[in-house]
Protein backbone atom coordinates (compact mmCIF):
# COMPACT_ATOMS: atom_id res chain seq x y z
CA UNK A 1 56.40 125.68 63.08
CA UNK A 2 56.15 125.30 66.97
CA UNK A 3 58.04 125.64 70.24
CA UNK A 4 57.88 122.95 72.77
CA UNK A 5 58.82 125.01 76.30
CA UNK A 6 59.93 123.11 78.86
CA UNK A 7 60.72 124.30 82.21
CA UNK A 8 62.06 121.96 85.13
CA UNK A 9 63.79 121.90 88.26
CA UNK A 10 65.80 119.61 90.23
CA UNK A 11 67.51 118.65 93.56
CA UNK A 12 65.47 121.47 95.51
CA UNK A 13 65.79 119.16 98.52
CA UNK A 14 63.17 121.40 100.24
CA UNK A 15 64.87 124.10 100.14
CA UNK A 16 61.72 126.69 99.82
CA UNK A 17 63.58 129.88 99.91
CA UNK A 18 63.07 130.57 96.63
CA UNK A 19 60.44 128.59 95.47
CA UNK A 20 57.70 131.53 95.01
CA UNK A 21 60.58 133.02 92.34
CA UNK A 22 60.29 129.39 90.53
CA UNK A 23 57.08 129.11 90.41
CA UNK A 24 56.06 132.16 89.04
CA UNK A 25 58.80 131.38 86.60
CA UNK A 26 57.14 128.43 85.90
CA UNK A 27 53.55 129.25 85.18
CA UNK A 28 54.12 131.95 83.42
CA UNK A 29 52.92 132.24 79.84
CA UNK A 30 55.22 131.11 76.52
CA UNK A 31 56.16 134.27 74.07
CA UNK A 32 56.30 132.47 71.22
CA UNK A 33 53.26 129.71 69.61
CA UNK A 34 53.92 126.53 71.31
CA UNK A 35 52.92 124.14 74.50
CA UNK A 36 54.40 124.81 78.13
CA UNK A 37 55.46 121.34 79.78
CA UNK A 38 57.25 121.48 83.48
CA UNK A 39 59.29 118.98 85.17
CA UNK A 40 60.95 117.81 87.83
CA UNK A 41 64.19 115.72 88.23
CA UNK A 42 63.85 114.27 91.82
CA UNK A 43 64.96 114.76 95.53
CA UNK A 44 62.39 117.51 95.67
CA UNK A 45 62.10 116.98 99.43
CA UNK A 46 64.59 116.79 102.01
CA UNK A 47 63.52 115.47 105.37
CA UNK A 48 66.01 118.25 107.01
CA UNK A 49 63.11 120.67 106.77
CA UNK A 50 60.66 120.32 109.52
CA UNK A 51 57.11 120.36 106.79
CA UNK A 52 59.11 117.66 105.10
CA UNK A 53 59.81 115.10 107.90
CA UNK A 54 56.39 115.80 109.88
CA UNK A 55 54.39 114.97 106.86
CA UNK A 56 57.17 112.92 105.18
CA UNK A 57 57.33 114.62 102.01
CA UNK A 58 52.77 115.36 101.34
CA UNK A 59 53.38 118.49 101.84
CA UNK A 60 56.05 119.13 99.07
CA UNK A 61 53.77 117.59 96.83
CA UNK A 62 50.88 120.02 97.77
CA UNK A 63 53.21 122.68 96.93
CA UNK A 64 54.73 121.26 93.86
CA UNK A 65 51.10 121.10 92.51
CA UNK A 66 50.53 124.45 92.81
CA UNK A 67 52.91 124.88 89.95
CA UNK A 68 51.16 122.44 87.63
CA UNK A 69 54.08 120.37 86.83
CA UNK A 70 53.42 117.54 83.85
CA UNK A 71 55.28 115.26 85.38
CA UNK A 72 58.31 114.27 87.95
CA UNK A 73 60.40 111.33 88.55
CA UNK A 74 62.20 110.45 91.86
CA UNK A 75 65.32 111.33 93.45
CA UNK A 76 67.00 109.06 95.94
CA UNK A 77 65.44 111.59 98.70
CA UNK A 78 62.35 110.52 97.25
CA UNK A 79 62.88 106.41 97.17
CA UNK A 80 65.36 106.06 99.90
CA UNK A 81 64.39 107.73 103.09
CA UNK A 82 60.74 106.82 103.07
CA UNK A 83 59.53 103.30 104.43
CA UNK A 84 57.96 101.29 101.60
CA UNK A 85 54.73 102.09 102.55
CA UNK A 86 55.35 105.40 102.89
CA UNK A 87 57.01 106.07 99.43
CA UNK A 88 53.47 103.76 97.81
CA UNK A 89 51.50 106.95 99.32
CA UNK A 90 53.93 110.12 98.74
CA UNK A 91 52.10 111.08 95.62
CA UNK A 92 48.18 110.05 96.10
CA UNK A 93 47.58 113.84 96.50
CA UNK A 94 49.59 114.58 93.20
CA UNK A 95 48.19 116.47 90.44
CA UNK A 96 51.12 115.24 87.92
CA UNK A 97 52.61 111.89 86.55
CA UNK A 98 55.07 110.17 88.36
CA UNK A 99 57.26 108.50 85.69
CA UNK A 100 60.02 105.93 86.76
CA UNK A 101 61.13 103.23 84.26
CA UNK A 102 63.65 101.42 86.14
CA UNK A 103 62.45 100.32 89.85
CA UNK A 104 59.98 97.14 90.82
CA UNK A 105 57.88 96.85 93.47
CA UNK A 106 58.19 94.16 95.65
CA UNK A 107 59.17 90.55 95.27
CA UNK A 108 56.71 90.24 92.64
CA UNK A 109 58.63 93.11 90.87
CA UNK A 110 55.76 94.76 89.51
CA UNK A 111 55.68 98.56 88.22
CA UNK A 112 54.87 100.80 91.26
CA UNK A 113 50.93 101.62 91.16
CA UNK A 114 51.94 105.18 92.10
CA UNK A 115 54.19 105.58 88.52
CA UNK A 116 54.51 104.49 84.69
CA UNK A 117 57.31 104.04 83.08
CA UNK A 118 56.66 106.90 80.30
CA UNK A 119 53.86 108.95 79.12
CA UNK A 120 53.47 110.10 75.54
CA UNK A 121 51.99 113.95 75.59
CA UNK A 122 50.53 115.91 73.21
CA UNK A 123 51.44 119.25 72.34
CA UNK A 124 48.78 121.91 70.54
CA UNK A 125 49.63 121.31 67.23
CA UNK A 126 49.80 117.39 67.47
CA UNK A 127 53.59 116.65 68.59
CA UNK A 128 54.14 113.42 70.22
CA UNK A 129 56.51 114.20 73.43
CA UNK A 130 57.60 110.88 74.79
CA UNK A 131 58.70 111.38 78.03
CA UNK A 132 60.45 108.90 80.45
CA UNK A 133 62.00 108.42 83.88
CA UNK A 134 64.68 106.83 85.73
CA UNK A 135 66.66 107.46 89.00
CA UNK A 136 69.74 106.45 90.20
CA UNK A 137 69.72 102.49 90.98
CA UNK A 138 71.41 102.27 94.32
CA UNK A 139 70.71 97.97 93.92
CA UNK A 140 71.70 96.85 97.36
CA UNK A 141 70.24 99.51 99.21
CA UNK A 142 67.01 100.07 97.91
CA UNK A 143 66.73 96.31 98.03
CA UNK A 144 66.35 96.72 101.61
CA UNK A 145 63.25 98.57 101.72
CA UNK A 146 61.62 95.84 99.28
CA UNK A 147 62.61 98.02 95.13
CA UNK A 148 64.33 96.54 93.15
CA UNK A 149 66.18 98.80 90.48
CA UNK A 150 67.47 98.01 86.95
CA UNK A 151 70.04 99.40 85.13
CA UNK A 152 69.41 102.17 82.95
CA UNK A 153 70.95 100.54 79.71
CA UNK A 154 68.21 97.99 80.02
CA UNK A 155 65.46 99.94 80.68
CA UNK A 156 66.40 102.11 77.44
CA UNK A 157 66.72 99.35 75.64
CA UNK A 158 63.71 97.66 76.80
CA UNK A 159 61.58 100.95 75.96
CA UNK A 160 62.90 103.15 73.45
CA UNK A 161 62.52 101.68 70.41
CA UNK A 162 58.72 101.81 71.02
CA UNK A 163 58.67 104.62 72.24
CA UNK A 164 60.08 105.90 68.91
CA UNK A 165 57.60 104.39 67.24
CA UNK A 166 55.12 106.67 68.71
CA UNK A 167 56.34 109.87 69.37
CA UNK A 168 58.56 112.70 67.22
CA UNK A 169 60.30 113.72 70.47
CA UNK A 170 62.13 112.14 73.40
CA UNK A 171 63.03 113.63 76.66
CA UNK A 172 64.37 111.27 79.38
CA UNK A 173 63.94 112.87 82.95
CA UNK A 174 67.11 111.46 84.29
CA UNK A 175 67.91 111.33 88.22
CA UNK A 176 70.99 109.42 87.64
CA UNK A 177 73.63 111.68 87.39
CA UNK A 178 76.16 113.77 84.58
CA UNK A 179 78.04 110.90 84.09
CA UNK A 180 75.59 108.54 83.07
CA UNK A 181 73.59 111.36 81.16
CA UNK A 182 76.93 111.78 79.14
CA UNK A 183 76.98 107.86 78.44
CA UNK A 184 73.60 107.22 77.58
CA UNK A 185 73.79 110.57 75.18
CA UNK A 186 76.42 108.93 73.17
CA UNK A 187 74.38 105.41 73.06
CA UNK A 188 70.80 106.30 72.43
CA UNK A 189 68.23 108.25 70.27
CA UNK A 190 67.28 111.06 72.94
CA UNK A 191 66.05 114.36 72.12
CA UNK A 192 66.79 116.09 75.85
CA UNK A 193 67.71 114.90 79.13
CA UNK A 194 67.27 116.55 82.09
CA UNK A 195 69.54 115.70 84.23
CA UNK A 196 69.99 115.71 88.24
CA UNK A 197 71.79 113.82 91.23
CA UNK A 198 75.21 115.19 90.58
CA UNK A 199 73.90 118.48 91.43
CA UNK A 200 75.54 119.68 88.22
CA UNK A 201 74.32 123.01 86.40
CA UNK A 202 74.75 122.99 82.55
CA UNK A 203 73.94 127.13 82.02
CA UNK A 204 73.59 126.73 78.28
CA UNK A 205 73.28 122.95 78.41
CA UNK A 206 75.57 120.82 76.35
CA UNK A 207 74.78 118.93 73.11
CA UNK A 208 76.81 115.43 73.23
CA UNK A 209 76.33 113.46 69.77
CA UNK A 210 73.11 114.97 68.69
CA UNK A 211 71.14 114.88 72.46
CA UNK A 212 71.14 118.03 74.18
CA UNK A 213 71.69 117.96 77.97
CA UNK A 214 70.41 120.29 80.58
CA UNK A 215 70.53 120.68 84.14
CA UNK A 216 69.26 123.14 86.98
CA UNK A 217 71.93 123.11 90.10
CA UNK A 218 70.50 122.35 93.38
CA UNK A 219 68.44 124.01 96.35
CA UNK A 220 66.74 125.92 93.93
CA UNK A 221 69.51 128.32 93.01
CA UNK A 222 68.20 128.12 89.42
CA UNK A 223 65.59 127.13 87.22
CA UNK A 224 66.05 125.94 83.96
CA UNK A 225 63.97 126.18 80.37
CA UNK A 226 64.68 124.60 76.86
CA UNK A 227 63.10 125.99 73.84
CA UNK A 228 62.38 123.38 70.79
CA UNK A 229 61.62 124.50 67.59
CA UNK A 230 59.76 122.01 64.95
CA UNK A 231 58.86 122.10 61.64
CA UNK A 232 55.74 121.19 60.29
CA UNK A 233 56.47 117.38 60.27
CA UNK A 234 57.25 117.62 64.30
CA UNK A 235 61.13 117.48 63.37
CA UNK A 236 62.75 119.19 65.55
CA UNK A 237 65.30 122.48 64.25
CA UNK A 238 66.33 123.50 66.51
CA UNK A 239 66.87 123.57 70.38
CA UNK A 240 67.43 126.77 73.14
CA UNK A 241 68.95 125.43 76.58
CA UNK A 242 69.03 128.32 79.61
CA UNK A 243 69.45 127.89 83.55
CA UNK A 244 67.94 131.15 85.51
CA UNK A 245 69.85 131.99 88.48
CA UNK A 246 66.72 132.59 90.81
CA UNK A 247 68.20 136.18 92.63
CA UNK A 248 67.91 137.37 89.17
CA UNK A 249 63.94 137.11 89.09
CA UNK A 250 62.10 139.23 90.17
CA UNK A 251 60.98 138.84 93.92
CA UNK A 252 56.92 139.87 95.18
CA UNK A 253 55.49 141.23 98.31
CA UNK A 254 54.84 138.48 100.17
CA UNK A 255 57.49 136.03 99.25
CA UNK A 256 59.48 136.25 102.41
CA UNK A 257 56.18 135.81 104.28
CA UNK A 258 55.32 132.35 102.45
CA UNK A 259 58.60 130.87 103.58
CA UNK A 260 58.77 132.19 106.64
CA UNK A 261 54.88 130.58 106.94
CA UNK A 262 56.18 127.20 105.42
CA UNK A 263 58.45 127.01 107.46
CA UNK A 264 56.70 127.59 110.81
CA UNK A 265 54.51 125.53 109.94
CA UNK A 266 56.87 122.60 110.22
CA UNK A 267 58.38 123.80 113.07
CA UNK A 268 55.04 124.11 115.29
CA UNK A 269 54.30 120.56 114.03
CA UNK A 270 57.39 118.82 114.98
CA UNK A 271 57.15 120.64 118.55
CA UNK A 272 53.81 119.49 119.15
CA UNK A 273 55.36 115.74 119.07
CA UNK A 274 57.77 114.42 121.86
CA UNK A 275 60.54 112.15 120.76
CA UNK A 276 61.60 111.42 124.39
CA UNK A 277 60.98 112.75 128.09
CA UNK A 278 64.60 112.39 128.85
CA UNK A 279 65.25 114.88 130.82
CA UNK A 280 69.02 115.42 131.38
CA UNK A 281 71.00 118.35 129.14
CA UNK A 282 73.39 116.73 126.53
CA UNK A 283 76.34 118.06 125.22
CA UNK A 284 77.46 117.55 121.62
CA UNK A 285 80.28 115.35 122.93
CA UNK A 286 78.11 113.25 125.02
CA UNK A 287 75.40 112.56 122.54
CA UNK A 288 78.74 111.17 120.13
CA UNK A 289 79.45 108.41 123.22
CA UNK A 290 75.66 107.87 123.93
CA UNK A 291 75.51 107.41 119.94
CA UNK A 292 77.85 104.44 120.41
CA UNK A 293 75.90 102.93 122.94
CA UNK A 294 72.54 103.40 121.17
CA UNK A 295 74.33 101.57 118.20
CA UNK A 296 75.22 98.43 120.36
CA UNK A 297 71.98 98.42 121.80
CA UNK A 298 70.28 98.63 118.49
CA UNK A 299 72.20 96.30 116.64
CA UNK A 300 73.09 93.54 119.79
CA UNK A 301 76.47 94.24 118.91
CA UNK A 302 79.70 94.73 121.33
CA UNK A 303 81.63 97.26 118.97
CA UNK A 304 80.33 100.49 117.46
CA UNK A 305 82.22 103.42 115.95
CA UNK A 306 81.03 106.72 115.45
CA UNK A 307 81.98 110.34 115.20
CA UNK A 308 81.47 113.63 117.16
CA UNK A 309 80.63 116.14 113.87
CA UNK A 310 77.08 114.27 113.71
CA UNK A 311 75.86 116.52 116.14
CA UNK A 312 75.32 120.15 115.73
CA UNK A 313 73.74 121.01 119.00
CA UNK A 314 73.76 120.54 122.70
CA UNK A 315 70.48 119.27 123.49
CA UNK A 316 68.50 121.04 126.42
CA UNK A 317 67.27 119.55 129.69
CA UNK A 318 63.63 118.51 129.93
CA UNK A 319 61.01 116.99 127.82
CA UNK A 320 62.89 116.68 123.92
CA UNK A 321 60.41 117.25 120.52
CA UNK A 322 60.60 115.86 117.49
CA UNK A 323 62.21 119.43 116.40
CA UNK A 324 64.38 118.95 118.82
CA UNK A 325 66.17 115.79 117.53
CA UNK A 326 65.81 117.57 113.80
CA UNK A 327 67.84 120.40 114.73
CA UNK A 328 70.43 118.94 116.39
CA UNK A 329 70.76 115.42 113.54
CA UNK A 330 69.27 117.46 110.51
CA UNK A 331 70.80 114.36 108.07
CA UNK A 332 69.06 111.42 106.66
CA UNK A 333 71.96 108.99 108.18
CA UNK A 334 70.71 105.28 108.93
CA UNK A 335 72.04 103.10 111.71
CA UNK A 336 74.55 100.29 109.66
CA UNK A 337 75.92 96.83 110.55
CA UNK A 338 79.38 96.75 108.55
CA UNK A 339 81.44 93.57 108.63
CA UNK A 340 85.05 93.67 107.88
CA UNK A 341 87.83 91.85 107.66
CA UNK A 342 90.44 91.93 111.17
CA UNK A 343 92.92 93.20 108.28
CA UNK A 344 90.08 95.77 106.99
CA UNK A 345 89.08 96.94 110.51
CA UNK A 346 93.19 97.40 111.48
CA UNK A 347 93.43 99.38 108.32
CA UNK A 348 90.17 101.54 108.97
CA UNK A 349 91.75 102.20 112.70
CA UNK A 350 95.31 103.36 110.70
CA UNK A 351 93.43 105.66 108.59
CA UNK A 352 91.36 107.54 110.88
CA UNK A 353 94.37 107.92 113.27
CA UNK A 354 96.44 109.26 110.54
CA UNK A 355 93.94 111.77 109.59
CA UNK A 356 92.47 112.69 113.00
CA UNK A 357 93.62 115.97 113.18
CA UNK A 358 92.49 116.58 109.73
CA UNK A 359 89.35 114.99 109.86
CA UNK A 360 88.47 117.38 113.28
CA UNK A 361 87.93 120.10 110.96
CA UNK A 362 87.53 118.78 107.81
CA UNK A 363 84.34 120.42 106.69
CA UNK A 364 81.54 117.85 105.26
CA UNK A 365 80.90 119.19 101.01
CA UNK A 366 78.51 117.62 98.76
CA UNK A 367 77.07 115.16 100.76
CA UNK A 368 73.84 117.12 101.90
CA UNK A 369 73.10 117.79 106.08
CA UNK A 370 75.80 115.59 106.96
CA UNK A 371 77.13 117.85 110.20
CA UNK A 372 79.26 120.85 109.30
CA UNK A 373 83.33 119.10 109.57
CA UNK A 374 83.72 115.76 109.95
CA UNK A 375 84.99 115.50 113.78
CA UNK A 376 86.59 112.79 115.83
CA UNK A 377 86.41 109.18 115.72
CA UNK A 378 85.14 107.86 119.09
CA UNK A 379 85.01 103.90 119.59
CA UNK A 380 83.60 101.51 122.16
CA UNK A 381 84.36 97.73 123.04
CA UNK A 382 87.86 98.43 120.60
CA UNK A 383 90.48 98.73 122.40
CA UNK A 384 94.48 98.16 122.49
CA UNK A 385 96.45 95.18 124.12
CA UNK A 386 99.80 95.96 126.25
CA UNK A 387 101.31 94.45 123.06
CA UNK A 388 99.68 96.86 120.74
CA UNK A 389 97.31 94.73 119.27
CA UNK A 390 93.94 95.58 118.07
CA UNK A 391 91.20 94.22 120.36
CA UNK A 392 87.56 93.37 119.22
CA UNK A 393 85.20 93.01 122.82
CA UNK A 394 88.92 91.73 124.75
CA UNK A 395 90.07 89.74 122.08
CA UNK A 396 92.89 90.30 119.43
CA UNK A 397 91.91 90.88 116.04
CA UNK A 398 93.02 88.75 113.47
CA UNK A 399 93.39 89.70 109.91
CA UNK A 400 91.14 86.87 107.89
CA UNK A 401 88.28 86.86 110.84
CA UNK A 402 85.65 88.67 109.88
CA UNK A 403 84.11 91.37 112.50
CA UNK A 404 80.62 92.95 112.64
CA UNK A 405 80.76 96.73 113.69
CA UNK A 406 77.45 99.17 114.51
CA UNK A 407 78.33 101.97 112.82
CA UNK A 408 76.60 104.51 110.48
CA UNK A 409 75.87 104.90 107.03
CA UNK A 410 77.61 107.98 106.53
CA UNK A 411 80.82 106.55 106.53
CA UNK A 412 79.90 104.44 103.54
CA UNK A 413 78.58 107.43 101.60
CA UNK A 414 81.59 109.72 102.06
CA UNK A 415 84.95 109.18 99.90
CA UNK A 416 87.34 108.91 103.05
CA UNK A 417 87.52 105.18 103.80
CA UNK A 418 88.16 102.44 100.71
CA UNK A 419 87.28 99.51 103.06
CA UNK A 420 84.02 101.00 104.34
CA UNK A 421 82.55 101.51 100.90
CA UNK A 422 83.28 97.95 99.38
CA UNK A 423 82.38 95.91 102.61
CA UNK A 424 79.52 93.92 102.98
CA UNK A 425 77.10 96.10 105.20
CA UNK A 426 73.11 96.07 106.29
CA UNK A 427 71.66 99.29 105.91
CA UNK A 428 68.78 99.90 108.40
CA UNK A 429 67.21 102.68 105.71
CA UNK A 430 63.49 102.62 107.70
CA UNK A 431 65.08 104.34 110.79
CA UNK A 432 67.29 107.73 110.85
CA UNK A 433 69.56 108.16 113.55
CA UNK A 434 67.89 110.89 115.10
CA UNK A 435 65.42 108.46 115.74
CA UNK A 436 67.66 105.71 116.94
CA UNK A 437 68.91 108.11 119.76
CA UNK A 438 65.80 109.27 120.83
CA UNK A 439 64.50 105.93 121.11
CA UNK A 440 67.68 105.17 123.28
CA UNK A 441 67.28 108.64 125.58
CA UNK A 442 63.74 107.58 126.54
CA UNK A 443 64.57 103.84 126.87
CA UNK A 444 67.22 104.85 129.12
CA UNK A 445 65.00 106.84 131.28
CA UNK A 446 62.40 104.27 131.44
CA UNK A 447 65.21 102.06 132.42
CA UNK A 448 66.77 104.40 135.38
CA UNK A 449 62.95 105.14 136.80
């Protein structure tokens, strides 16, 4: 008889807080005679947090190896706010696999150097613990920064049934969400997976047709563990599944001091580096119309929509940091070129005016650092003819013309507007818009000197 114990996390989006709690949790010795293995499920960083975006993401994984984790796979934090390049060097300073089965590099579509499909680990008394990633396959946009994702289905059925060949245990580390986790529980031969995305917490887990799920919340509210019992042959008996809620362990001199330290230290970084020398004050409100023209500019484009609730502070006159721009646009939002239909783009107009009162207060859930409500919709070169038509740059719209708009990802992401999501749209996913208005502050200034 032995216990496998596995501990993991997932979705701490660097939220640090209480990460000295985990990891204690973490390295902490097994009761019972078995092997410890740790995990975690993805979208461990967050470029919100200053240490995150200054070092874009090395120094979560300098802290993530201090709790001598097996192995992680990637979030969509991870694989979709990094440049290319960027994401190939996130984890030369790791001290743990990086598994990921179902993304390609390049037009080649090789496996990423940085990560292997699976690993098969060995526990003290011989077990074979075949363990294998995934993350969700968002095709079109991580196509634009040069990955190319498969679907999970494929990838399972691609490596599982040698994988079963060589180990007594399966664990899939699974960034793709409850949903799927449910789907692929029903379908395949899976011991465990660990599940993320969805931010979904599973306190005692959930067995679905012989696989036991767990899951762990997000931000590092809690911390989860599954016990394994085998026999002698490596057959497994039976399984334990907990989440810890993190207040409930016990706290150490010094904790408060570490994050306090962590995060000063991205904060005195980020200072150190100016984003602009515009020197004007800004209020919210005018950085939402200066947002539209920073769109058009960016994009060569004569319409551009945005909205006010992007912005959470007024930005201060003089020289502006990089912290600066972070405080105020905390959210990984990219700059987007939608194209709609005249009939699309009159309906998106409808909706937005019938919910504009609503939508100045509706308060942004679910959807990470996204402003705090949603705010109002503010438009430029779309205006409104004497006969009430819709005008695109002077001209009337007409319903089966199509219409390119600069605009902003977040409107795709967030289940208000039908036509935004299923309309063809170029993500620019190497540039946030925090960036995008700096960029346009200082060009503006070099432009009025």
């Amino acid at each position: 008889m032995e216990t496998l114990d596995i501990r993991h996390t997932n979705d701490m989006h660097s939220h640090f807080g209480p990460w000295p709690k985990i990891k204690r949790f973490l390295l902490k010795g097994t009761d019972q005679n078995g092997t410890i293995f740790r995990f975690d499920i993805g979208d461990a960083i967050d470029r919100f947090h200053p240490l995150t975006d200054i070092t874009l993401g090395k120094a979560n994984i300098d802290i993530l190896n201090d709790a001598h984790y097996n192995a992680v796979t990637i979030g969509n934090n991870e694989g979709l706010v990094m440049p290319h390049e960027e994401l190939n060097h996130l984890y030369d300073r790791a001290n743990f696999d990086v598994l990921l089965a179902n993304m390609k590099d390049g037009a080649k579509r090789t496996q990423p150097s940085w990560a292997k499909p699976y690993k098969i680990y060995k526990s003290e008394n011989g077990t074979k613990v075949a363990v294998i990633g995934m993350t969700a396959p968002y095709f079109q946009t991580y196509n634009t920064l040069d990955w190319y994702p498969e679907e999970p289905t494929d990838v399972l059925d691609k490596y599982l049934p040698e994988i079963r060949k060589k180990a007594d245990v399966v664990i899939l580390l699974s960034h793709l969400g409850l949903p799927t986790d449910r789907d692929l529980a029903k379908d395949y031969d899976i011991n465990l997976i660990i599940g993320a995305h969805t931010h979904h917490l599973l306190p005692d887990g959930e067995l679905n047709n012989g696989t036991w799920l767990a899951a762990a919340g997000r931000y590092g509210a809690n911390v989860g563990q599954v016990k394994m019992t085998l026999d002698d042959n490596h057959k497994v008996t039976d399984v334990w599944v907990k989440a810890f809620n993190t207040d409930d362990l016990p706290a150490k001199d010094g904790d408060d001091e570490w994050v306090a330290d962590v995060n000063q230290a991205g904060i005195d970084q980020e200072e150190t580096i100016m984003a602009t020398t515009y020197e004007p004050a800004v209020s919210k409100e005018e950085q939402a119309e200066d947002c539209l023209d920073a769109l058009k500019d960016f994009m060569d484009l004569p319409v551009a929509i945005a909205s006010t609730g992007l912005f959470l502070n007024d930005l201060p006159a003089g020289p502006k940091s990089k912290y600066t721009f972070l405080k105020d646009i905390p959210h990984s939002i990219h700059p987007m070129r939608l194209t709609l239909t005249g009939k699309d783009l009159k309906a998106w107009v409808a909706e937005w005016e019938h919910k504009a009162d609503k939508l100045l207060t509706e308060k942004i859930k679910g959807s990470g650092f996204r402003g705090k409500v949603f705010g109002k919709m503010v438009t430029a070169g779309l205006g409104v003819s004497e006969a009430g038509d819709l005008l695109y740059d002077g001209q009337v719209v007409k319903d089966e013309k199509q219409y390119d708009i600069a605009t902003l990802d977040h409107y795709r992401w967030l289940d208000f507007f039908t036509m935004v999501d299923e309309a063809p749209a170029k993500i620019y996913l190497a540039t946030l818009l925090r960036e995008m208005q700096a960029d346009y502050y200082q060009k503006r200034q070099e432009t009025q000197l």
